[in-house]
Protein backbone atom coordinates (compact mmCIF):
# COMPACT_ATOMS: atom_id res chain seq x y z
CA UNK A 1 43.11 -34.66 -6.57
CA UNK A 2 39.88 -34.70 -4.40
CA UNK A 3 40.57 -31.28 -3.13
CA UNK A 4 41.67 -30.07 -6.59
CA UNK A 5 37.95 -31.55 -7.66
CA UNK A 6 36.14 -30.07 -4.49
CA UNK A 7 38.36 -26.40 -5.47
CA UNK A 8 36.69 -26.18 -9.02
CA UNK A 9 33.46 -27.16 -8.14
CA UNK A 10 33.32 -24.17 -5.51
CA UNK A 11 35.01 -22.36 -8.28
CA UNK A 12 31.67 -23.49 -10.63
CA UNK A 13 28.84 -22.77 -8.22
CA UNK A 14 30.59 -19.10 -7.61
CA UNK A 15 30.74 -18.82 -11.07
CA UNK A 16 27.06 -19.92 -11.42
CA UNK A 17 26.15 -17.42 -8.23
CA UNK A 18 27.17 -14.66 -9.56
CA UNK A 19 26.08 -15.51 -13.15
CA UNK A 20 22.26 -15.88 -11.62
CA UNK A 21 22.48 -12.42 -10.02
CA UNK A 22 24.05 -10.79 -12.97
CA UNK A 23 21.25 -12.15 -15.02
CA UNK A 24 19.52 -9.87 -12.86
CA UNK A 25 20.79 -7.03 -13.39
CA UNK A 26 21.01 -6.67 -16.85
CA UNK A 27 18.64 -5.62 -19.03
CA UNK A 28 15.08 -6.95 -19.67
CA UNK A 29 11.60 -6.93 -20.28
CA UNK A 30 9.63 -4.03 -18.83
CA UNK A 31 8.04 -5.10 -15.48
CA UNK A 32 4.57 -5.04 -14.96
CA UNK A 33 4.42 -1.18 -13.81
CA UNK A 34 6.89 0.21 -16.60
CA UNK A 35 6.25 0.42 -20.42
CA UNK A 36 8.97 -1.06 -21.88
CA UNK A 37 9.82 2.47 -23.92
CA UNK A 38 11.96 5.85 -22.85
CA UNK A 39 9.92 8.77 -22.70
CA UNK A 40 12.25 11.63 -23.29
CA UNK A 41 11.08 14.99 -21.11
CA UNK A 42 10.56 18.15 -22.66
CA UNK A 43 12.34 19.71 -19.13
CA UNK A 44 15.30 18.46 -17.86
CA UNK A 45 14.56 16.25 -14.79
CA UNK A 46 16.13 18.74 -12.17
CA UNK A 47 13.61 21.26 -13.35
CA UNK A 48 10.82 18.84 -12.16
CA UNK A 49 12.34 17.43 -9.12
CA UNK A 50 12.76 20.92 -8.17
CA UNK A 51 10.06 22.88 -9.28
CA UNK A 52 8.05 19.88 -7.35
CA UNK A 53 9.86 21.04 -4.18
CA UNK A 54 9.45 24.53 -4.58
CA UNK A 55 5.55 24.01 -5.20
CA UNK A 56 5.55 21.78 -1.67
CA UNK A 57 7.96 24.55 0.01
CA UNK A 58 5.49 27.66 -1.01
CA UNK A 59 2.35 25.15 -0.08
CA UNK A 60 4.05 25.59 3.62
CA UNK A 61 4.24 29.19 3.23
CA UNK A 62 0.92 29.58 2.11
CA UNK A 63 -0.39 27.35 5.26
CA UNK A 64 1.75 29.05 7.71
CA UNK A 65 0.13 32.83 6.54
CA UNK A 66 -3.69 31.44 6.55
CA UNK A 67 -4.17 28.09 8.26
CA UNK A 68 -5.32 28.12 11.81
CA UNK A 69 -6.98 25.81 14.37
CA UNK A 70 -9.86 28.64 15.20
CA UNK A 71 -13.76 27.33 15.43
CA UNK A 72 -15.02 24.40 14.65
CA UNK A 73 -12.26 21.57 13.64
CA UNK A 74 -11.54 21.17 10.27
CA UNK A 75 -13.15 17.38 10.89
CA UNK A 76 -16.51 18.83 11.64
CA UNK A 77 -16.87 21.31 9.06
CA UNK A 78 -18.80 18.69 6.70
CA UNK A 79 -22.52 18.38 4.48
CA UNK A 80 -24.45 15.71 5.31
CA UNK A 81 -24.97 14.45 2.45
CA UNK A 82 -27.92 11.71 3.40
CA UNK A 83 -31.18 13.55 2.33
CA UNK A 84 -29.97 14.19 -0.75
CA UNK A 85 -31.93 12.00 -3.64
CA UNK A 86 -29.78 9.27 -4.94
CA UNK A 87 -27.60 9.51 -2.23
CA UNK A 88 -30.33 7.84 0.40
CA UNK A 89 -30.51 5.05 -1.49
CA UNK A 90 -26.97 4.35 -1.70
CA UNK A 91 -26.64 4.46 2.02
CA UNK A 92 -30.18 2.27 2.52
CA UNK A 93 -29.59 -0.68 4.53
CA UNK A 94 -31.27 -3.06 1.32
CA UNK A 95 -28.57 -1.32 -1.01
CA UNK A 96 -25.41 -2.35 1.61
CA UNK A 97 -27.04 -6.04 2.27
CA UNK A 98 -26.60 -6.39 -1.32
CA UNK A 99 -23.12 -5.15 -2.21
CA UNK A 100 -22.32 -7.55 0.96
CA UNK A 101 -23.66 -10.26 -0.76
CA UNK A 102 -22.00 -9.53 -4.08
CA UNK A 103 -18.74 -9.34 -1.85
CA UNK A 104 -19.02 -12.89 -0.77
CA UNK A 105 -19.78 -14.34 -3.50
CA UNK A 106 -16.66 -13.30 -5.15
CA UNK A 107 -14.53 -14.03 -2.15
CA UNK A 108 -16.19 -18.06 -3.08
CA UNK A 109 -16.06 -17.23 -6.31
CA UNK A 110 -12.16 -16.37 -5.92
CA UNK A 111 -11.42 -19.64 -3.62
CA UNK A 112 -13.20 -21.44 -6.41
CA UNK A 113 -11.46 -20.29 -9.64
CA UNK A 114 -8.08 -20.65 -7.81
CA UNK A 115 -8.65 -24.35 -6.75
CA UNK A 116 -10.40 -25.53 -9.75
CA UNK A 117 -9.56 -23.06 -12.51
CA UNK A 118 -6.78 -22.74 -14.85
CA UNK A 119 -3.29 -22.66 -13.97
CA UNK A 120 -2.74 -19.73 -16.18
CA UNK A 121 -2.71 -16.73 -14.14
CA UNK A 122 -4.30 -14.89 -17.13
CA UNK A 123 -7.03 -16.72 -17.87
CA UNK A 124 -7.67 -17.50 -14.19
CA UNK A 125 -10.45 -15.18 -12.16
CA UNK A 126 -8.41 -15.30 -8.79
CA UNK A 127 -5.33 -13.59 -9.48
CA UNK A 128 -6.67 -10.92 -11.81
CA UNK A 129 -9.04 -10.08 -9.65
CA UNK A 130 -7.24 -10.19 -5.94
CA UNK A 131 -4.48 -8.28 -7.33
CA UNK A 132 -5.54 -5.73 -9.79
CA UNK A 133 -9.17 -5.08 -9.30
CA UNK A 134 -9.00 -5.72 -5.76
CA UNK A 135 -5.78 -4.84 -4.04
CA UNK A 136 -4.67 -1.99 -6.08
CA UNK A 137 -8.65 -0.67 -7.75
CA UNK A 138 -9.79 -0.56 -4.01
CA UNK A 139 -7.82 1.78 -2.21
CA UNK A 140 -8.10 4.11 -5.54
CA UNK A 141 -12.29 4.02 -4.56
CA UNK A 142 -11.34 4.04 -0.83
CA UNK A 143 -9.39 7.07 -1.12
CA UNK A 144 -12.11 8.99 -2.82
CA UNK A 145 -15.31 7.58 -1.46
CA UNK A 146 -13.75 6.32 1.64
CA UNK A 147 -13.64 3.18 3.31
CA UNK A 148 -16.20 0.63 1.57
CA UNK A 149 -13.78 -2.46 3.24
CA UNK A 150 -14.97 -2.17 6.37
CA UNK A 151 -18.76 -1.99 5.19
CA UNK A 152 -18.28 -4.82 2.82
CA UNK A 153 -16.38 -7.13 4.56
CA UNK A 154 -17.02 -10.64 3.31
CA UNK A 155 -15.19 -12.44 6.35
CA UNK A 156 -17.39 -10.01 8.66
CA UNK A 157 -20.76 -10.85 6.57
CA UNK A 158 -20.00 -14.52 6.98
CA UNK A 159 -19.70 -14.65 10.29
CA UNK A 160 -22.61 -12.24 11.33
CA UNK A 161 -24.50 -14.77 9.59
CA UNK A 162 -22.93 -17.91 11.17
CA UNK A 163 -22.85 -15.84 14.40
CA UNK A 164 -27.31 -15.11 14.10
CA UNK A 165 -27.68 -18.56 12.84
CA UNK A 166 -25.89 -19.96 16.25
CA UNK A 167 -28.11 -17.58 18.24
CA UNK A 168 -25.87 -15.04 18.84
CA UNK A 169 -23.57 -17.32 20.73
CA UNK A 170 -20.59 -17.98 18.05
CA UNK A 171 -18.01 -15.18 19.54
CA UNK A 172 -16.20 -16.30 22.95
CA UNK A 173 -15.88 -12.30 23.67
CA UNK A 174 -12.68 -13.07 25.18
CA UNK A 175 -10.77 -9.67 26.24
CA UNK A 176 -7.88 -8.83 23.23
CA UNK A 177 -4.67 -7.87 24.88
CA UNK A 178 -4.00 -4.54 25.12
CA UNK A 179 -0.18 -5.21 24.30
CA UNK A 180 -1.28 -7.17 21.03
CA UNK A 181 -2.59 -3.74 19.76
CA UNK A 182 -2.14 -3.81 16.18
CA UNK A 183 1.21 -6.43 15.26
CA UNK A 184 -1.49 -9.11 14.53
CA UNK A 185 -2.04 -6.73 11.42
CA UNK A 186 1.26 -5.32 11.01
CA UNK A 187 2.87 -8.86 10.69
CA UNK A 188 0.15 -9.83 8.10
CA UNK A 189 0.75 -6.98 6.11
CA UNK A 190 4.18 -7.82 5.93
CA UNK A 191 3.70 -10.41 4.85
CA UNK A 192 1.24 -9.80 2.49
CA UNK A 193 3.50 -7.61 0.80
CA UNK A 194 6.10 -10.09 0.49
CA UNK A 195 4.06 -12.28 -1.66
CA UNK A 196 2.86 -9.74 -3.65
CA UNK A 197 6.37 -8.09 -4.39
CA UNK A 198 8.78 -11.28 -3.27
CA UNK A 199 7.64 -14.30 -3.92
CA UNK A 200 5.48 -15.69 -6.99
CA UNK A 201 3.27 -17.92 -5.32
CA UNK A 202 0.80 -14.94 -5.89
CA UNK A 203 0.95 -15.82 -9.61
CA UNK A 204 -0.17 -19.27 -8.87
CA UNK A 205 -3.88 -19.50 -9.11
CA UNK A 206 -3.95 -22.64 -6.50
CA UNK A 207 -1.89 -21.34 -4.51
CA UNK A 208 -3.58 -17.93 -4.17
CA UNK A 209 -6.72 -19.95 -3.65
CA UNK A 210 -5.08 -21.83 -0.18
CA UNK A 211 -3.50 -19.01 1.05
CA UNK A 212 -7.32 -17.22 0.73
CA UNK A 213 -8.94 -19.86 2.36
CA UNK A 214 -5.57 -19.68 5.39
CA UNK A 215 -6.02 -16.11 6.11
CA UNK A 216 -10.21 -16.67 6.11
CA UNK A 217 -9.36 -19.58 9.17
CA UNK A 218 -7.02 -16.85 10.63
CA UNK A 219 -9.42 -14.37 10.47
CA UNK A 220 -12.48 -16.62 11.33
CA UNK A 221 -10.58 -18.08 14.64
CA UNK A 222 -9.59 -14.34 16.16
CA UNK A 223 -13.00 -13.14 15.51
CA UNK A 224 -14.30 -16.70 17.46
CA UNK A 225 -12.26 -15.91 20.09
CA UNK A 226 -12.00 -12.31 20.49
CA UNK A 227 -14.97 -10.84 18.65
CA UNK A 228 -14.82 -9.25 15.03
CA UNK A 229 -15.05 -5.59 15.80
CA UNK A 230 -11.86 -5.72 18.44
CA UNK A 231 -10.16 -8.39 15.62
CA UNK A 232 -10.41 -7.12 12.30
CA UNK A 233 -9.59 -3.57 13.78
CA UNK A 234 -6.66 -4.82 14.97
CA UNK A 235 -5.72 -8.07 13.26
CA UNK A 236 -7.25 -7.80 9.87
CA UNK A 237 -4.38 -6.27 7.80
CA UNK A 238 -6.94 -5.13 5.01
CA UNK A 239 -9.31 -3.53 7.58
CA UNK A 240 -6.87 -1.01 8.40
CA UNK A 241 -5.27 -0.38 5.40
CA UNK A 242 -8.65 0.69 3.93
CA UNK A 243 -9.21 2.19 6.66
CA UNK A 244 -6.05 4.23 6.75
CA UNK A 245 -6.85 5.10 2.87
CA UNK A 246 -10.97 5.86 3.38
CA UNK A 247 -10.07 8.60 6.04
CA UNK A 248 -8.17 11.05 3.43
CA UNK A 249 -11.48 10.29 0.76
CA UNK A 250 -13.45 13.47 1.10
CA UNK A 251 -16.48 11.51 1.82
CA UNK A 252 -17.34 9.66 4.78
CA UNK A 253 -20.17 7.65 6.22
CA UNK A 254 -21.51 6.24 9.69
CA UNK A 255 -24.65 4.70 11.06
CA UNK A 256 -26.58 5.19 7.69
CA UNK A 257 -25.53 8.46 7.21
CA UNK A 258 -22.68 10.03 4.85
CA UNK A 259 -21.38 13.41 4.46
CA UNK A 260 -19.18 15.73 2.13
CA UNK A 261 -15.86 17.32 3.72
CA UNK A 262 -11.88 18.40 2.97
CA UNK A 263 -9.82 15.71 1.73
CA UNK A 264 -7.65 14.51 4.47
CA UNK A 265 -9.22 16.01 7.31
CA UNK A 266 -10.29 12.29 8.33
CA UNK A 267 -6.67 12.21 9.27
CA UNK A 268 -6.41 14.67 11.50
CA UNK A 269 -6.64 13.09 15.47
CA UNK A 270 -7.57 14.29 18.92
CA UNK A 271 -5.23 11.47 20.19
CA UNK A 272 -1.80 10.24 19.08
CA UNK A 273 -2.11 6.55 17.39
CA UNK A 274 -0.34 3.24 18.97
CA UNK A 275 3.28 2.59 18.29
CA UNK A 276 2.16 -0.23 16.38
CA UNK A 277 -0.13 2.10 14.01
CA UNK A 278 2.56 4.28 13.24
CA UNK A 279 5.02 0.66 12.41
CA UNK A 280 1.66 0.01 10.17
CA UNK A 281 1.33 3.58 8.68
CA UNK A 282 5.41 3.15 7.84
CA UNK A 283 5.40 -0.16 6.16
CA UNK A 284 2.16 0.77 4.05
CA UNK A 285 4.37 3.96 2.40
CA UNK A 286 7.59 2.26 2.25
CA UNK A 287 6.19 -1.36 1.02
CA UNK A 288 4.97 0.52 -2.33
CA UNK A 289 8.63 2.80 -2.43
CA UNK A 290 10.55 -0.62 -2.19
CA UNK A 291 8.26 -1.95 -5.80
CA UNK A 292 9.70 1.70 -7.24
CA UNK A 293 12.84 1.12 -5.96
CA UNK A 294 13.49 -2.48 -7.02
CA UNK A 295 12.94 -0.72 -10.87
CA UNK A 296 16.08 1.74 -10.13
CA UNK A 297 19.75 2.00 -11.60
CA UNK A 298 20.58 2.03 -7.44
CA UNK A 299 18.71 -0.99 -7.03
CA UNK A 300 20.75 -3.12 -10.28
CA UNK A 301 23.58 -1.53 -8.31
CA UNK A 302 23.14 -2.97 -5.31
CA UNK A 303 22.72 -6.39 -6.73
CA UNK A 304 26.15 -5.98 -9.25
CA UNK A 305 27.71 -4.88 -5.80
CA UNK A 306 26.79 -8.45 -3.99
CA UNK A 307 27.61 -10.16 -7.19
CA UNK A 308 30.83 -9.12 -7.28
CA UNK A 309 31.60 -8.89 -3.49
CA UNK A 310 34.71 -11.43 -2.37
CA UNK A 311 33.67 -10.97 1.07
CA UNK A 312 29.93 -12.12 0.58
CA UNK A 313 31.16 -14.73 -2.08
CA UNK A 314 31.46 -17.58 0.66
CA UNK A 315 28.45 -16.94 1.87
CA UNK A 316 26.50 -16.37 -1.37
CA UNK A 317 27.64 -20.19 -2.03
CA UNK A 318 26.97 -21.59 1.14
CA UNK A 319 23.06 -19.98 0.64
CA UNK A 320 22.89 -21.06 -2.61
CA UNK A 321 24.00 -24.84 -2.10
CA UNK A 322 21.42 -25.35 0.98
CA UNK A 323 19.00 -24.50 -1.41
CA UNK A 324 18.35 -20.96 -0.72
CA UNK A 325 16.99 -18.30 -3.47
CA UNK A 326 19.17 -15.38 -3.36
CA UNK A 327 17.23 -12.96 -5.16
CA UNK A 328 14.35 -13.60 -2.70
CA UNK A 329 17.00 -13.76 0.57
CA UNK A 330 18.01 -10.53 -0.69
CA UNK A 331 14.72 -8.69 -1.35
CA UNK A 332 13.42 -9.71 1.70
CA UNK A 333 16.46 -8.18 3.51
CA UNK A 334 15.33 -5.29 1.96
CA UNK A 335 11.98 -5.46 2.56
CA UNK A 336 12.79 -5.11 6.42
CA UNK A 337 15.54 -2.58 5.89
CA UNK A 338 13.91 -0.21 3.42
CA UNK A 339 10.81 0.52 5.89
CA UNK A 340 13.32 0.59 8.69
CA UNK A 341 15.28 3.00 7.24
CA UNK A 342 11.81 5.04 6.28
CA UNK A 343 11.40 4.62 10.18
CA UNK A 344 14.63 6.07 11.32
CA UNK A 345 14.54 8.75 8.98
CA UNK A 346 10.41 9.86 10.18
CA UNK A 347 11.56 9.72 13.80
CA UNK A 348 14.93 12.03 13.16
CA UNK A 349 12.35 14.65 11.96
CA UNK A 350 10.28 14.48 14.52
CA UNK A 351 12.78 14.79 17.16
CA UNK A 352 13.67 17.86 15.46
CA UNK A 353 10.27 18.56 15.46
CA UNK A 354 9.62 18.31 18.87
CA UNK A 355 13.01 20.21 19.69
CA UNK A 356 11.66 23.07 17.61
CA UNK A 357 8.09 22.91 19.16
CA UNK A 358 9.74 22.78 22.62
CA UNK A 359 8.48 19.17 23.79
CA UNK A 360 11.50 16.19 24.47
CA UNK A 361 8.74 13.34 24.38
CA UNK A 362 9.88 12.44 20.47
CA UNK A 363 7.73 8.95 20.13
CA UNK A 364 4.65 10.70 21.48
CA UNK A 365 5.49 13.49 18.55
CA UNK A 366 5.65 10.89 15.81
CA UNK A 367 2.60 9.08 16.50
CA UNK A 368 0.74 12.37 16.40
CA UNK A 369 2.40 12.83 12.95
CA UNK A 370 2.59 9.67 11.79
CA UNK A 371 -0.83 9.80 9.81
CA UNK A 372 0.34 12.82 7.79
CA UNK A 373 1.98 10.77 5.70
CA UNK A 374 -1.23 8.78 4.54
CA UNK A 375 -1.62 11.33 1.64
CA UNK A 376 1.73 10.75 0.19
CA UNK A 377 1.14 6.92 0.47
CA UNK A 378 -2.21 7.45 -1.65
CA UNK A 379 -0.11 9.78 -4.28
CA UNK A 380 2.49 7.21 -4.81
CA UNK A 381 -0.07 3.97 -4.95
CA UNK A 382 -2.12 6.24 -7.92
CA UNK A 383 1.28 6.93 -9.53
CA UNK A 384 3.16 3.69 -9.67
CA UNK A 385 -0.34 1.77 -10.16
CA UNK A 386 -2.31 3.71 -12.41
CA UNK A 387 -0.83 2.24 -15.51
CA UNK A 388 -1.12 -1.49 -14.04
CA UNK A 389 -4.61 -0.62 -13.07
CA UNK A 390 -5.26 0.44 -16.19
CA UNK A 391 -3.69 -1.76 -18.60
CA UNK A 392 -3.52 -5.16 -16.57
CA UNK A 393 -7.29 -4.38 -15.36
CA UNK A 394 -8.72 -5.19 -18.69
CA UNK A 395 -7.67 -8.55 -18.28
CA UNK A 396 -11.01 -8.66 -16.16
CA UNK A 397 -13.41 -8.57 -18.83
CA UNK A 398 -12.53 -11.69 -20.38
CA UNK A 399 -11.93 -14.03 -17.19
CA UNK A 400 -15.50 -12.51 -15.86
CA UNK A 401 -16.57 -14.58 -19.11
CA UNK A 402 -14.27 -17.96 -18.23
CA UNK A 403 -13.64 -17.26 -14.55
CA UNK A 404 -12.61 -20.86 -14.77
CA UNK A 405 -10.60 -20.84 -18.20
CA UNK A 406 -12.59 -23.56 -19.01
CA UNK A 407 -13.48 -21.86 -22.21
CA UNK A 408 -17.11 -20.51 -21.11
CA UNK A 409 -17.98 -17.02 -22.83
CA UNK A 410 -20.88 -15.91 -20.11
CA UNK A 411 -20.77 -12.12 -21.03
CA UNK A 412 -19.10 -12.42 -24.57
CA UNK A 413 -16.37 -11.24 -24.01
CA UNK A 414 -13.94 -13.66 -23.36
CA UNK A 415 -12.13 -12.64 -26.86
CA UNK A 416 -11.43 -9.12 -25.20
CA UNK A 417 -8.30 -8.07 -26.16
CA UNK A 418 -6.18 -5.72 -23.95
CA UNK A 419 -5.82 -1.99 -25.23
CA UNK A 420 -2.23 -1.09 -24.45
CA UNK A 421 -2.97 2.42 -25.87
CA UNK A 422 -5.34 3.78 -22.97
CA UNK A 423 -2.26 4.84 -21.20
CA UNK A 424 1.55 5.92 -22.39
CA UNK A 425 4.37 6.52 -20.54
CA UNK A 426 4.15 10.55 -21.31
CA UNK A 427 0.09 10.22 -18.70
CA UNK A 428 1.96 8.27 -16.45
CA UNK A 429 4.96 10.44 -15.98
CA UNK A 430 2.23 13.70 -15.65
CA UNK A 431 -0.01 12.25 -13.18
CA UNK A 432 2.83 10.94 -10.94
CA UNK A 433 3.85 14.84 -10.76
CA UNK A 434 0.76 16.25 -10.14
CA UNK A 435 -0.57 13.57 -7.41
CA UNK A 436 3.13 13.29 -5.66
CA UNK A 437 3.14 17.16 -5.32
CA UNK A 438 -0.61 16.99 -4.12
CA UNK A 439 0.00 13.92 -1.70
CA UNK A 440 2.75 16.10 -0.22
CA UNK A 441 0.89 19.00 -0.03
CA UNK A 442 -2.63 17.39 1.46
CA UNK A 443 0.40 15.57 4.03
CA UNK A 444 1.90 19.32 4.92
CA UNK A 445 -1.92 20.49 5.68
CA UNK A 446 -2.57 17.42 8.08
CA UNK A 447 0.77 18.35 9.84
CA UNK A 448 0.42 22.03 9.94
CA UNK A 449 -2.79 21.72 11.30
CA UNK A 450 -1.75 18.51 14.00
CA UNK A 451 0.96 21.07 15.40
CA UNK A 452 -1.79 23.31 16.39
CA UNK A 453 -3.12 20.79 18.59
CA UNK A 454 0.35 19.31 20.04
CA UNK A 455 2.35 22.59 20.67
CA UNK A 456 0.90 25.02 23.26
CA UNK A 457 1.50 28.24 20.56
CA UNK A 458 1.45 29.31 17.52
CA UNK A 459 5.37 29.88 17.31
CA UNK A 460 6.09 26.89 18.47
CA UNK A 461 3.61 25.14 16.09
CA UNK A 462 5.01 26.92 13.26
CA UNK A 463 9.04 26.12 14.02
CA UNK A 464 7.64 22.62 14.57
CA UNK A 465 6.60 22.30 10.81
CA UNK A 466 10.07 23.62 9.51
CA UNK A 467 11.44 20.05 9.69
CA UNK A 468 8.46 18.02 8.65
CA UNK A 469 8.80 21.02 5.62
CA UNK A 470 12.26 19.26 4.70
CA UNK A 471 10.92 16.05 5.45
CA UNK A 472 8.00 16.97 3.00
CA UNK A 473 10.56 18.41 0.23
CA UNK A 474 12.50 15.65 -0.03
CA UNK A 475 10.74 12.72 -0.09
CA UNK A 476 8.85 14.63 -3.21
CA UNK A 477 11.99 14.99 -4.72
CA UNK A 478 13.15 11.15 -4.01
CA UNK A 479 9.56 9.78 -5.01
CA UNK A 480 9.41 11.67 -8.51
CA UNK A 481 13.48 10.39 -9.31
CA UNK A 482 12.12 6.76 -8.18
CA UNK A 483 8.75 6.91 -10.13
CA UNK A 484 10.83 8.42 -13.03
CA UNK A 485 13.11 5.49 -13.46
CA UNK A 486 10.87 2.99 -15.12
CA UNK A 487 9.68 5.88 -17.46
CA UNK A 488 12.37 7.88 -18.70
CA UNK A 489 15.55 6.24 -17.51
């Protein structure tokens, strides 16, 4: 009798496994990045996912007739931009101090809401703001006015101030390990992007307000101890993904001055990056593919597959009884494997890239390479975000009035009432061809132009690029089918 008992209670937690994962699978409400509606193409989608891989195929041909590394660098072909009225102010020393300021006070003002405010995520100033106008808004402006982060910094302002007020004695200066290099920042990206597409503590204002204040100590202590140039370049995760972004922008600024040049040629290198850049580089295209992916018929496959699965069944219920969420177990699985895989399949290219070229040192090829793909990681952030951005965004306007959701109305406009219309699913679908096909071909032209300075001719240059071609072809083809899913599936 006890074992009968024990038999069907296994039996019922299966059952109720299963049941949660199904759940999951089936249909539901739109997420926050889809519309909810099918937009029906006037084109079959074949037509697009190949006409956008013919347009990045030709884009090669077109590069391989007329683009050379003669003269000056592409990097130094720029117009200073500085004397020009308007544009001196901007770049004034008085005008920086104050977007600085305006940058910590809503870092406070952020800690504050999210401790004190409401625990409606909606009517609470933290979350709208970190995630919409903050982590997605951002890297839009840093990839066309380049990187305002790293000027801005509120951690960075903080401290310079601490560090003047303590007579310039607040850093211990201590040398950073040259075998850290960047996994400080790699690991806090990663997990970054686990609570922003994983877990929901993101949606909890409180919560978002602690883990604020923990990654302000963790930045606070490595600047202490190491200094904050060597440890936000290396540690902050922020600091270089800005600063990854603000290099394609086809402006760019330094020591009070600030110039006009090509998009993208900030990414082209006179060096190959650390292994733990190109890790970085990886993860910050593959983190925003896994979001598109988790909205795919592949992805509801997946999970029907481990629902039903008599292998994994034992396991699913021995996870599930020690208290273990299995949608989260599993999405974090793939959060490691889906950037692996993006790994394995970059370096396969590359050593066919480097066999073609005529060099056997494949790493050292890939972290030449490696920031060619910074373009198509801008293209798909614009096309999977822009209708978040847009739509979500509003919800700005009224928690700048109640920040709190204390029912304050500083600006009038805590009424505001989000416009759904600004956007449909027929923009979206548009402006995720056009910047996927541009990302891909801005990504060729940093390539085809790094081969000139990795391969000692211009044959072997030009066989080099016929794989990171393929490379380029495909993944425009796989990013449109993933970005479609949401929109016309």
């Amino acid at each position: 009798m006890p074992c009968s008992t024990s038999k069907s209670r296994q039996i019922k937690i299966a059952a109720a496994t299963c049941a949660a994962i199904a759940l999951l699978v089936s249909p539901g409400p739109a997420s926050a990045h889809a519309f909810g509606v099918r937009y029906d193409l006037p084109l079959p989608m074949w037509f697009y996912l190949g006409g956008a891989g013919a347009a990045v195929a030709l884009s090669f041909v077109v590069m391989a007739a007329f683009v050379r590394e003669t003269g000056r660098p592409p990097e130094e072909r720029r117009f200073d931009l500085s004397q020009m009225p308007g544009i001196s102010l901007l770049a004034h020393s008085a005008t920086v101090n104050i977007a600085r300021a305006i940058m910590v006070g809503l870092l406070l003002l952020v800690v504050a809401t999210g401790l004190l405010g409401s625990e409606d995520p909606f009517h609470n100033f933290a979350p709208v703001f970190v995630w919409v106008i903050w982590w997605v808004g951002l890297a839009f402006i840093s990839a066309l006015v380049g990187d305002l982060w790293s000027l801005t910094n509120p951690w960075r302002t903080l401290f310079d101030l601490a560090d003047r007020a303590a007579g310039g004695s607040l850093s211990l200066n201590r040398r950073y390990p040259d075998w850290l290099s960047r996994w400080p920042a790699v690991i806090a990206f990663f997990l970054f992007a686990w609570g922003e597409l994983i877990s929901t503590a993101g949606e909890n204002p409180q919560l978002l307000g602690w883990l604020v204040i923990w990654y302000s100590v963790y930045i606070w202590v490595g600047m202490t101890v190491f200094g904050p140039n060597v440890w936000l370049k290396n540690a902050d995760a922020f600091t270089v993904v800005f600063s990854l972004i603000g290099r394609f922008a086809p402006t760019g600024g330094r020591d009070g001055r600030w110039w006009l040049r090509a998009p993208s040629v900030g990414l082209l290198d006179t060096r190959p990056v650390t292994l733990s850049t190109m890790v970085f580089t990886v993860f910050l295209l593959s983190t925003v593919t896994f979001d598109g992916v988790l909205e795919t018929p592949a992805w509801k496959a997946t999970l029907t597959w481990i629902a039903e699965s008599q292998t994994l069944r034992a396991s699913l219920i021995a996870l599930q009884q020690s208290g273990i969420d299995l949608l989260v177990l599993i999405k974090t699985i793939a959060l490691l494997v889906i950037p692996a895989g993006f790994l394995a399949v970059f370096l396969f290219f590359c050593s066919l890239t480097a066999v073609a070229g005529g060099r056997r040192d494949v790493l050292t090829v890939a972290r030449w390479f490696i920031l060619s793909i910074i373009p198509i990681a801008i293209a798909y952030h614009l096309s999977h975000y822009i209708s978040y951005l847009m739509i979500a965004g509003q919800q700005i306007i009224p928690v700048a009035s109640d920040p709190f959701g204390w029912g304050w109305d500083l600006f009038g406009s805590r009424e505001y009432k989000i416009d759904i219309s600004v956007v449909n699913a027929r923009m979206v679908w548009f402006v995720a061809v056009t910047a996927i096909v541009a990302g891909h071909v801005f990504s060729l032209y940093v390539a085809h132009v790094t081969a000139f300075r990795v391969f000692a001719t211009r044959r072997a240059a030009l066989l080099s690029q016929l794989p990171m071609m393929l490379l380029m072809v495909g993944y425009t083809m796989v990013s449109l089918w993933i970005l479609s899913q949401p929109i016309v599936a």
